[in-house]
Protein backbone atom coordinates (compact mmCIF):
# COMPACT_ATOMS: atom_id res chain seq x y z
CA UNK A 1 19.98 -3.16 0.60
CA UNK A 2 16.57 -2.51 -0.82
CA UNK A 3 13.83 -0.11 1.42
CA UNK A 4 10.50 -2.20 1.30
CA UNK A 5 7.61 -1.51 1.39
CA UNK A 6 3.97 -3.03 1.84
CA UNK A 7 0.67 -2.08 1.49
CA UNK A 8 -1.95 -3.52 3.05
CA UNK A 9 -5.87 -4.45 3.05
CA UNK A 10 -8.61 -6.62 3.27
CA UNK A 11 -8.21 -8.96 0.90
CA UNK A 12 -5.23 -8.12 -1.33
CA UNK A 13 -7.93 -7.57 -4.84
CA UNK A 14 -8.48 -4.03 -4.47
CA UNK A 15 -7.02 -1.26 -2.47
CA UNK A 16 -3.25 -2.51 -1.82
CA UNK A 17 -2.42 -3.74 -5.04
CA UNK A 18 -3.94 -0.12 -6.48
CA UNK A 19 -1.61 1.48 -3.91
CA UNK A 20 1.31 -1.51 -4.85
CA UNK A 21 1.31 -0.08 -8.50
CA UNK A 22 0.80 3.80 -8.09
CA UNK A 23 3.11 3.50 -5.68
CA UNK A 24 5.81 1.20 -8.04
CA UNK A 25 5.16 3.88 -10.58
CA UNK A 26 6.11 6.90 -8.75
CA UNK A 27 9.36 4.99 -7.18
CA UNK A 28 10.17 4.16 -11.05
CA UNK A 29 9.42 8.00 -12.01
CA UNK A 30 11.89 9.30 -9.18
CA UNK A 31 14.82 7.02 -10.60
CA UNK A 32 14.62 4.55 -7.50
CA UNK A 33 13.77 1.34 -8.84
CA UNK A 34 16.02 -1.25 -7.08
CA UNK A 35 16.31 0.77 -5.00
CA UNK A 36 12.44 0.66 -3.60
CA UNK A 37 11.16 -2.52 -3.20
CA UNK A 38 7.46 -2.43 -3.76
CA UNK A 39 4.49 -4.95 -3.07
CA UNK A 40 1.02 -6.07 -0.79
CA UNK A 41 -1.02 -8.69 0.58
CA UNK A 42 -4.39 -8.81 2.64
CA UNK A 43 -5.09 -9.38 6.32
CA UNK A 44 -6.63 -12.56 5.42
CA UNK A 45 -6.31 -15.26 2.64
CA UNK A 46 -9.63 -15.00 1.15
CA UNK A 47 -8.44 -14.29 -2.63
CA UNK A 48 -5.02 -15.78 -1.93
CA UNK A 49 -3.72 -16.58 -5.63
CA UNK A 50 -5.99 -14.95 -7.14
CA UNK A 51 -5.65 -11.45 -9.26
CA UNK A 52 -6.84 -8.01 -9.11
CA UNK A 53 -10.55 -7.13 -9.00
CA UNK A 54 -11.19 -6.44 -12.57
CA UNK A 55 -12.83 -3.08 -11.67
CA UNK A 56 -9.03 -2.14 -10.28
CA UNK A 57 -7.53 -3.34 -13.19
CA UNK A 58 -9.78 -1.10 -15.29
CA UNK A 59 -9.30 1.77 -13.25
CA UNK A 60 -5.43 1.13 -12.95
CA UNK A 61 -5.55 1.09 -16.57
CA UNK A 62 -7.84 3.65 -17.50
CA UNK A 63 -5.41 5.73 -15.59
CA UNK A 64 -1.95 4.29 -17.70
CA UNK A 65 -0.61 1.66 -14.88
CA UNK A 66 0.51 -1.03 -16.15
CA UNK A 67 -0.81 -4.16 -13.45
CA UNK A 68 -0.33 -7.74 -12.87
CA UNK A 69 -1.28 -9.21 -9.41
CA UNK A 70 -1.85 -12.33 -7.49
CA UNK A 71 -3.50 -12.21 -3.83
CA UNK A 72 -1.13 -13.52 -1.08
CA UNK A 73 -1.98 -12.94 2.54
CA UNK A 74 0.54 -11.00 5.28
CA UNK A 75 2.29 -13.01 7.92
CA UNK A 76 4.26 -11.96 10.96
CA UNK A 77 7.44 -13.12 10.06
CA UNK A 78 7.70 -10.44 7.22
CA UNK A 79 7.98 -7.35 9.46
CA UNK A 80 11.58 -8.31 10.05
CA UNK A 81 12.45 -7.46 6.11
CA UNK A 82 10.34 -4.63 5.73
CA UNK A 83 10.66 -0.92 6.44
CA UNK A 84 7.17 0.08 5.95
CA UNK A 85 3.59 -1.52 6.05
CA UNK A 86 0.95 0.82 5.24
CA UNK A 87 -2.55 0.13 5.85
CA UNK A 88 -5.25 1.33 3.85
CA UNK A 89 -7.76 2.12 6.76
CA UNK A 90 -7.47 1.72 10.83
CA UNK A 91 -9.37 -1.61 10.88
CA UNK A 92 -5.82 -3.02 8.85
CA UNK A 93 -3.93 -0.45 10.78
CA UNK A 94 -4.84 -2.30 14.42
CA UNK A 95 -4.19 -5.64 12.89
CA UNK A 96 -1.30 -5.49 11.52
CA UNK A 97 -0.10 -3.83 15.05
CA UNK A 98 -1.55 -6.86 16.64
CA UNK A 99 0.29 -9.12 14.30
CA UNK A 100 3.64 -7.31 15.02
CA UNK A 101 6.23 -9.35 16.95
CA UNK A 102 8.00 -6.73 18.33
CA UNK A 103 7.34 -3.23 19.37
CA UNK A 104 9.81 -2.05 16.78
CA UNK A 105 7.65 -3.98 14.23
CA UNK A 106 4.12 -2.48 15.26
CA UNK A 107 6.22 1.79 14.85
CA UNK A 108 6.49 0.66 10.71
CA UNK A 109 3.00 0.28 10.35
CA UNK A 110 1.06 3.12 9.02
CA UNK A 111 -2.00 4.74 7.21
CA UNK A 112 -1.68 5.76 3.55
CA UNK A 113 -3.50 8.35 4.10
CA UNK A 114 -1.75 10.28 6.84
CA UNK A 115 0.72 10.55 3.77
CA UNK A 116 -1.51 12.99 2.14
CA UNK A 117 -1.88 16.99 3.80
CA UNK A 118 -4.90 17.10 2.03
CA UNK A 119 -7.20 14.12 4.21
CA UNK A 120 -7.53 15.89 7.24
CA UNK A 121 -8.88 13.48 9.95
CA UNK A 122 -10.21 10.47 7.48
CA UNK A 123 -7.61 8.75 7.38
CA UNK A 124 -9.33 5.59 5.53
CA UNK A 125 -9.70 4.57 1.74
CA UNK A 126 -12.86 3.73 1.73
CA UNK A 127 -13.00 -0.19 0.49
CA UNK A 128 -14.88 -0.24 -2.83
CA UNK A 129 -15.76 -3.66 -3.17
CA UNK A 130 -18.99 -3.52 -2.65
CA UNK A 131 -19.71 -0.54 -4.73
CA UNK A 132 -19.68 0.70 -8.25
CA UNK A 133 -16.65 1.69 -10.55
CA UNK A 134 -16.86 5.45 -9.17
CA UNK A 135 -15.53 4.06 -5.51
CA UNK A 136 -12.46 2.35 -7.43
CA UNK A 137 -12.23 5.53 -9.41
CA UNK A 138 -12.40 7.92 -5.65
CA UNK A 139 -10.14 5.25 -4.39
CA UNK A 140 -7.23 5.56 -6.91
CA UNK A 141 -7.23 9.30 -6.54
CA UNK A 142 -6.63 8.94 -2.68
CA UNK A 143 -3.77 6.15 -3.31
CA UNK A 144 -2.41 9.04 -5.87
CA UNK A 145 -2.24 11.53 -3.26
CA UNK A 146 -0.69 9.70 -0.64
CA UNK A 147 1.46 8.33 -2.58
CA UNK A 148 3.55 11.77 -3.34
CA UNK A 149 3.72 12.32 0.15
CA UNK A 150 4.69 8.37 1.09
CA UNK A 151 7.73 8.89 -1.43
CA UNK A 152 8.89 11.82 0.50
CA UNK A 153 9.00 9.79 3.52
CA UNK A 154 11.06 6.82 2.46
CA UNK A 155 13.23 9.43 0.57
CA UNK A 156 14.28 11.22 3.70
CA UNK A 157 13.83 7.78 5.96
CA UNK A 158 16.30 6.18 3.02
CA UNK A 159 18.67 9.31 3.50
CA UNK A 160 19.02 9.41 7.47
CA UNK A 161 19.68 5.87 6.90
CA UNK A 162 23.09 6.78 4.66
CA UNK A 163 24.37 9.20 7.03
């Protein structure tokens, strides 16, 4: 059985489906595709069937990820197939605890950033939205960093789970 994982923001245009594909990449680059299950969705339905922000897509692409996206919003009833959901700042990290059914449920959700030695206390990507290309630029190199650090985790959570 597949590990899954699933990133998580706002509304499913800009940070988590940046982290989905950096994250898809580096699971494809360490020979476990099939064997990772990748995706993401938003706390809310705002953008729900829609695609990436263009200003992710150009960044994604500037950078040599390949991305295609559409917006879906997380439910409840999906902790019980995944092994991970990581939030991309606390305000996603409390409500997808809230959300979870069980207390089992709530211990797989994290922060991407507490993936990354480097952060320190700021745990957050920063949502860039709102901002100019340079905060989907800063954002993509925080997603990067995690992300070597995240597929360290579900290696050895993937091996204790063989034993």
């Amino acid at each position: 059985m597949a590990y899954r994982v699933c990133f998580v923001c706002t509304g499913n245009i800009c940070r988590s489906p940046m982290a989905e594909v950096v994250f898809r990449a580096r699971v494809a680059e360490a020979g476990l595709d099939g064997l990772v299950e990748v995706d993401s969705a938003g706390t809310g339905g705002w953008h729900e069937g829609d695609g990436a922000d263009p200003r992710t897509v150009a960044v994604l692409e500037e950078s040599g990820y390949a991305s295609a996206h559409t917006a879906r919003q997380f439910h409840p009833s999906w902790f019980s197939r995944l092994d991970l959901v990581i939030a991309l700042d606390s305000g996603h990290l409390g409500a997808l605890r809230h959300l979870a059914p069980t207390e089992r449920d709530a211990r797989k959700v994290g922060l991407l950033r507490s993936y990354d030695p480097a952060a320190g206390d700021d745990l957050d990507v920063p949502d860039p939205y709102y901002g100019d290309a340079e905060g989907f630029q800063e954002c993509l190199e925080m997603v990067e960093a995690a992300s070597t650090g995240l597929l360290a985790a579900v290696r050895k959570d993937m091996e204790g789970r063989a034993a």
